[in-house]
C-alpha atoms as a PDB file:
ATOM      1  CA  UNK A   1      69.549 111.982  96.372  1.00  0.00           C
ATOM      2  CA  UNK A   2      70.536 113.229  99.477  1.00  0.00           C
ATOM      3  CA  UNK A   3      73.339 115.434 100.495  1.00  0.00           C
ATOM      4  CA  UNK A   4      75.924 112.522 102.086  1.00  0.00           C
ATOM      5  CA  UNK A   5      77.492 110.636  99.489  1.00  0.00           C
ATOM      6  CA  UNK A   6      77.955 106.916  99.624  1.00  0.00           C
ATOM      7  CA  UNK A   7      81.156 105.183  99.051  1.00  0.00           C
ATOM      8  CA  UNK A   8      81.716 102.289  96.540  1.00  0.00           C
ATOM      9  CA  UNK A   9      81.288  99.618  99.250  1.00  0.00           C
ATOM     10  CA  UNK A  10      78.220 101.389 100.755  1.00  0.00           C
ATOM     11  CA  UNK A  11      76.821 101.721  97.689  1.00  0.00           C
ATOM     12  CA  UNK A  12      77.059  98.026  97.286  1.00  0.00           C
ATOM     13  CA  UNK A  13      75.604  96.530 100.695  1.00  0.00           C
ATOM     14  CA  UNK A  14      72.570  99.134  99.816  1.00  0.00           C
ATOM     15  CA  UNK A  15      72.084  97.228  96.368  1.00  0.00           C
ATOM     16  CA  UNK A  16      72.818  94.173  97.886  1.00  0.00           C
ATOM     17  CA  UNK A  17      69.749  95.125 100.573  1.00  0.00           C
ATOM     18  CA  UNK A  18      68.130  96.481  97.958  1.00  0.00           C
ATOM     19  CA  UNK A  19      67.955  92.934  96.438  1.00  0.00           C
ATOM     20  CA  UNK A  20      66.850  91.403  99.674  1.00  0.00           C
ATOM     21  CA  UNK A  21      64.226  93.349  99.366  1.00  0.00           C
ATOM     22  CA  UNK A  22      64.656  95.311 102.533  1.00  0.00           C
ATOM     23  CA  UNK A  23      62.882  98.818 102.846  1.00  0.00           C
ATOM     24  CA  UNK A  24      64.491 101.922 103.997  1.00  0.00           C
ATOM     25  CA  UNK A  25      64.199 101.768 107.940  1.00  0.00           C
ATOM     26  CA  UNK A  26      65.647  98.313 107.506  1.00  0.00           C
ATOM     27  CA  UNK A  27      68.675  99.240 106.093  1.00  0.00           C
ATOM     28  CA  UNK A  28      69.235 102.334 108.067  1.00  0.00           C
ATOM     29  CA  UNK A  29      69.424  99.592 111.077  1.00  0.00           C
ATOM     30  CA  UNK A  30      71.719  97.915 109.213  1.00  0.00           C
ATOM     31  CA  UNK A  31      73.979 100.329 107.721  1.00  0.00           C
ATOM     32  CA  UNK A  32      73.845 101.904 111.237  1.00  0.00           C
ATOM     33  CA  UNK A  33      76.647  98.419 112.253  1.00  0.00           C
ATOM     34  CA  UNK A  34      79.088  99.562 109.527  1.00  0.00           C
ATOM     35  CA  UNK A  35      81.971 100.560 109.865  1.00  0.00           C
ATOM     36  CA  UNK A  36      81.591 103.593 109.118  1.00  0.00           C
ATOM     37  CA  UNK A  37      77.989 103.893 110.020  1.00  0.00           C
ATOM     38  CA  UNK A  38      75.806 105.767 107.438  1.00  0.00           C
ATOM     39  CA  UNK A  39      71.805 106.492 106.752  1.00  0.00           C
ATOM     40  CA  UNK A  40      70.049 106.676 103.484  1.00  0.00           C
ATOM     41  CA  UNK A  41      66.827 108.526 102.511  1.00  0.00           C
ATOM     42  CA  UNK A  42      63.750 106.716 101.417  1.00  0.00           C
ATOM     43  CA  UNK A  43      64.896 109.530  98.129  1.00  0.00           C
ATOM     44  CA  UNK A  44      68.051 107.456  98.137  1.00  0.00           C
ATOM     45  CA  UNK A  45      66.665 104.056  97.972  1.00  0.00           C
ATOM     46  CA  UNK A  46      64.241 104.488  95.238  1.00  0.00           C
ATOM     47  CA  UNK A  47      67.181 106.061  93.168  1.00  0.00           C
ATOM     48  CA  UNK A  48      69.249 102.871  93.412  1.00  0.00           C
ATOM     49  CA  UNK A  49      66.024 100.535  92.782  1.00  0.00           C
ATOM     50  CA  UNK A  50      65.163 102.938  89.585  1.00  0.00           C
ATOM     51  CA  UNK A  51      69.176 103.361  88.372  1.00  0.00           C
ATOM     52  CA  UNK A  52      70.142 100.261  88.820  1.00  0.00           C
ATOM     53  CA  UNK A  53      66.946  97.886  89.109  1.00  0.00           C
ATOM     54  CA  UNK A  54      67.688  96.008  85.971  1.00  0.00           C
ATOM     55  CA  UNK A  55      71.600  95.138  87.434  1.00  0.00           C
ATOM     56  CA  UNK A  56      69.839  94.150  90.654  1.00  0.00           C
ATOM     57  CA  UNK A  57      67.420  92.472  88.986  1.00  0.00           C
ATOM     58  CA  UNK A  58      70.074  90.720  86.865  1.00  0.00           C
ATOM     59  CA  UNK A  59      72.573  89.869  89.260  1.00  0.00           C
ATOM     60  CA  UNK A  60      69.638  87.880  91.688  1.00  0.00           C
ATOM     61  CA  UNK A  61      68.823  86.055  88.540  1.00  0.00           C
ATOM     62  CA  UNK A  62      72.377  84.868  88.149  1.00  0.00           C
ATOM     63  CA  UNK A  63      72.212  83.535  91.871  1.00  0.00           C
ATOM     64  CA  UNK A  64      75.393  85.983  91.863  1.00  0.00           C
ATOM     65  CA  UNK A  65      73.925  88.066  94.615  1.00  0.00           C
ATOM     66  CA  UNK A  66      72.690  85.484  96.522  1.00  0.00           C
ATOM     67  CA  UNK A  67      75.737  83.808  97.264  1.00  0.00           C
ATOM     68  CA  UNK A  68      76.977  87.719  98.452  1.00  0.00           C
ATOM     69  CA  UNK A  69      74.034  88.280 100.697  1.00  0.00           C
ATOM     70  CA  UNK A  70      72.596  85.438 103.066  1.00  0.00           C
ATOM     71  CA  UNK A  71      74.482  82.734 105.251  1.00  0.00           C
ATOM     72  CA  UNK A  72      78.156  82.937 106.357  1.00  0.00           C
ATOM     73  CA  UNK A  73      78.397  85.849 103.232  1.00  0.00           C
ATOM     74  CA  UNK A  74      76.522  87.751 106.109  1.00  0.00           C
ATOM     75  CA  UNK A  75      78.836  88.997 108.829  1.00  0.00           C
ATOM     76  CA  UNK A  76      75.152  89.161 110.996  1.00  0.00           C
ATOM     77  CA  UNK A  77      75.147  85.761 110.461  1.00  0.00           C
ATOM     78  CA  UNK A  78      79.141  84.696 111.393  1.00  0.00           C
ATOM     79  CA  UNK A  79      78.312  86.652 114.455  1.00  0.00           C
ATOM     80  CA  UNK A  80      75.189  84.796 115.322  1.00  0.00           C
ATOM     81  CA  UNK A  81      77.445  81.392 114.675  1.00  0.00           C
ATOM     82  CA  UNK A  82      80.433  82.535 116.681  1.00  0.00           C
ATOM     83  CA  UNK A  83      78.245  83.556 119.489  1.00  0.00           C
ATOM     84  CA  UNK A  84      76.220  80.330 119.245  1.00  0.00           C
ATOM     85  CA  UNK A  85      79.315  78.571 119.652  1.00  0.00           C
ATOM     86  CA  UNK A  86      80.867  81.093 121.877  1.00  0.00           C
ATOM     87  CA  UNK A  87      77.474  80.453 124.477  1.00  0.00           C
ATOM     88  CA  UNK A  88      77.478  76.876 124.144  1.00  0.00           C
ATOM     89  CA  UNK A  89      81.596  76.406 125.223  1.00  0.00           C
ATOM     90  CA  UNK A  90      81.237  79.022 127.975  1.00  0.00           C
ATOM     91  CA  UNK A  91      78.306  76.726 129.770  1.00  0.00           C
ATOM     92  CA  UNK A  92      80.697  73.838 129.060  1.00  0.00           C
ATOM     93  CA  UNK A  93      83.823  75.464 130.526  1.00  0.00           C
ATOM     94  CA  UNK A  94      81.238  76.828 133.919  1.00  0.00           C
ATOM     95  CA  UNK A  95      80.184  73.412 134.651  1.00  0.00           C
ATOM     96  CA  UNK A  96      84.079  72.009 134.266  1.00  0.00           C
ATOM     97  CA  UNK A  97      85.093  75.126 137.134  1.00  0.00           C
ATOM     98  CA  UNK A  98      82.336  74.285 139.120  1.00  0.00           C
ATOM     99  CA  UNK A  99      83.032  70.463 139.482  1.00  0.00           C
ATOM    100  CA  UNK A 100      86.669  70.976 139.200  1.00  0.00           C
ATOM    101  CA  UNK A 101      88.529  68.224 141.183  1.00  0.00           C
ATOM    102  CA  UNK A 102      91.951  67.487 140.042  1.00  0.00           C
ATOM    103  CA  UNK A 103      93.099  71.315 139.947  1.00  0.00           C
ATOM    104  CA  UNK A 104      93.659  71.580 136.130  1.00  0.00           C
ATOM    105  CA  UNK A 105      91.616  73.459 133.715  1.00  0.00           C
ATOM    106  CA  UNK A 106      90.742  72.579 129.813  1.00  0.00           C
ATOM    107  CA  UNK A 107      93.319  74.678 128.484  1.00  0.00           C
ATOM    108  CA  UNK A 108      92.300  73.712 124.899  1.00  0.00           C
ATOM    109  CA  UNK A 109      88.860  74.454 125.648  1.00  0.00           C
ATOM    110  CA  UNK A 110      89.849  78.166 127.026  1.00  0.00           C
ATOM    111  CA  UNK A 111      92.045  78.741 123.958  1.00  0.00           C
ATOM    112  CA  UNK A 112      89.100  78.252 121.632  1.00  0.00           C
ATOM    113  CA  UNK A 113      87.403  80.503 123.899  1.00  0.00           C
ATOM    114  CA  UNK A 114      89.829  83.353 124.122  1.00  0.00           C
ATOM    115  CA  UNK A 115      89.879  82.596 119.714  1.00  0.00           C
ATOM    116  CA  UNK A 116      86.010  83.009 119.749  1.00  0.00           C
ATOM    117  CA  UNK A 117      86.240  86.146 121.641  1.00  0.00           C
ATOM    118  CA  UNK A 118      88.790  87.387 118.883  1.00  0.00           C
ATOM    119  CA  UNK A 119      87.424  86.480 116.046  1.00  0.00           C
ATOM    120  CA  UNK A 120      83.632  88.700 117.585  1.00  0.00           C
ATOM    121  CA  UNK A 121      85.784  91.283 118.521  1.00  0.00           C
ATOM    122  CA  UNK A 122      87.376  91.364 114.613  1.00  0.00           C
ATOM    123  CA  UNK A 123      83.926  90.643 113.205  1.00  0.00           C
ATOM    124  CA  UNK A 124      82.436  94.174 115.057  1.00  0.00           C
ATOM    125  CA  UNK A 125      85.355  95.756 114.180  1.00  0.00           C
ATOM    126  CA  UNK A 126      86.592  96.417 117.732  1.00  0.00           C
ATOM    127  CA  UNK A 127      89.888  95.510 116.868  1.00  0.00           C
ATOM    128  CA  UNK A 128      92.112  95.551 114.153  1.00  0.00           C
ATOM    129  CA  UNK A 129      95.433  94.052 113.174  1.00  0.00           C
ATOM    130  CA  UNK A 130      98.395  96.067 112.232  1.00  0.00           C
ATOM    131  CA  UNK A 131     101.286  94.363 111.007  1.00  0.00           C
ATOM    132  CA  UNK A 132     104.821  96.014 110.673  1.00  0.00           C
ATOM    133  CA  UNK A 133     108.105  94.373 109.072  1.00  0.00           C
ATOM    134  CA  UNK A 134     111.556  95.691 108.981  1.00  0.00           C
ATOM    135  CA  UNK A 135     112.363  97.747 105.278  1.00  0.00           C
ATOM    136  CA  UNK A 136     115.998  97.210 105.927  1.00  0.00           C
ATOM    137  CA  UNK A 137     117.357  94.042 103.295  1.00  0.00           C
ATOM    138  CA  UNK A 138     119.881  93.171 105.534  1.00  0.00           C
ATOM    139  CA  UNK A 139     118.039  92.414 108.830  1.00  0.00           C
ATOM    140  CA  UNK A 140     116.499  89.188 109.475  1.00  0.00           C
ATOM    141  CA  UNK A 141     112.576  89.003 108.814  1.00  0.00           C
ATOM    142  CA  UNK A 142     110.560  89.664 111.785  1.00  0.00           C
ATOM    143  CA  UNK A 143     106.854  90.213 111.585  1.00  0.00           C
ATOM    144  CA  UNK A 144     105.157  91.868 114.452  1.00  0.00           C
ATOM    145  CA  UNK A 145     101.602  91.880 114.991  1.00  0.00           C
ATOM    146  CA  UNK A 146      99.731  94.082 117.562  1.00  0.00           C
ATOM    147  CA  UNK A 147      96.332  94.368 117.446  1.00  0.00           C
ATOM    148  CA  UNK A 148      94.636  97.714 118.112  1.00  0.00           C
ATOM    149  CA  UNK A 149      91.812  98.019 120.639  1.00  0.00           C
ATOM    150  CA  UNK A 150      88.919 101.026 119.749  1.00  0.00           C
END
C-alpha cells in the first residue's frame, strides 16, 4: 500500500472501478475529478482486487454494484446529460435572439438554462449550498440559502 490513505468513500469508488474493471491509469483519471482529488498505486489496486475480490466479486453478482456504477448512478454520465441538454437549449435560445421580432425573450426557456448551468456547476462541485436558520424558538422560521462559489 502506499503512503496516502484513502477515505471510506474513496475507498469505495476504487472498488466500485475496480469492478468495472478499470486498470490503474484509468482510475487515477478518474479519481483525479473528485472532490478531493486523489491517486492510487498500481500496489494499491492489486491490494483491493486481492482483499476484497470475493466482495467485489459478490456484490457484481448481486447486480448490487451495477446499479451504483453505470448510467445516471455516474455523475460522468449526469454531466454528459445535462450538457447534452444544456447544448441543445442554448442553439434553441441563439436562433430565437437572432430572429427575434416582437422584443420578448423565452423567459421559461432561459430559466431552464440558468437551472442547467446550476445543476453542472453543483455536479463539478463548483458550488455548494449552505443553508442557515435562526436557533432562537421565538423568531419566525426563515431559511436562507446562499450558495458558495470556489
Amino acid at each position: 500500500m502506499s503512503n496516502t490513505r484513502l477515505t471510506k468513500k474513496q475507498r469505495e469508488f476504487v472498488l466500485a472501478a475496480i469492478a468495472e474493471g478499470l486498470e490503474t491509469d484509468e482510475i487515477n483519471k478518474r479519481a483525479a475529478k473528485c472532490k478531493p482529488p486523489f491517486t492510487v498505486t498500481r500496489q494499491d489496486v492489486d491490494y483491493y482486487r486481492k482483499s476484497r475480490g470475493l466482495r467485489v466479486k459478490d456484490l457484481k453478482e448481486s447486480g448490487d454494484l451495477d446499479a451504483l456504477s453505470m448510467g445516471f448512478a455516474r455523475r460522468e454520465e449526469r454531466v454528459q446529460a445535462l450538457s447534452e441538454i444544456g447544448r441543445s437549449l442554448y442553439e434553441d435560445l441563439q436562433g430565437a435572439i437572432r430572429s427575434l421580432t416582437d422584443g420578448q425573450f423565452k423567459e421559461g426557456e432561459i430559466r431552464q438554462m440558468r437551472g442547467i448551468f446550476d445543476d453542472l456547476a453543483k455536479e463539478m462541485g463548483d458550488r455548494k449550498t449552505k443553508l442557515e436558520h435562526s436557533s432562537d424558538p421565538d423568531a419566525p422560521v426563515t431559511i436562507r440559502v446562499q450558495y458558495e462559489d470556489e
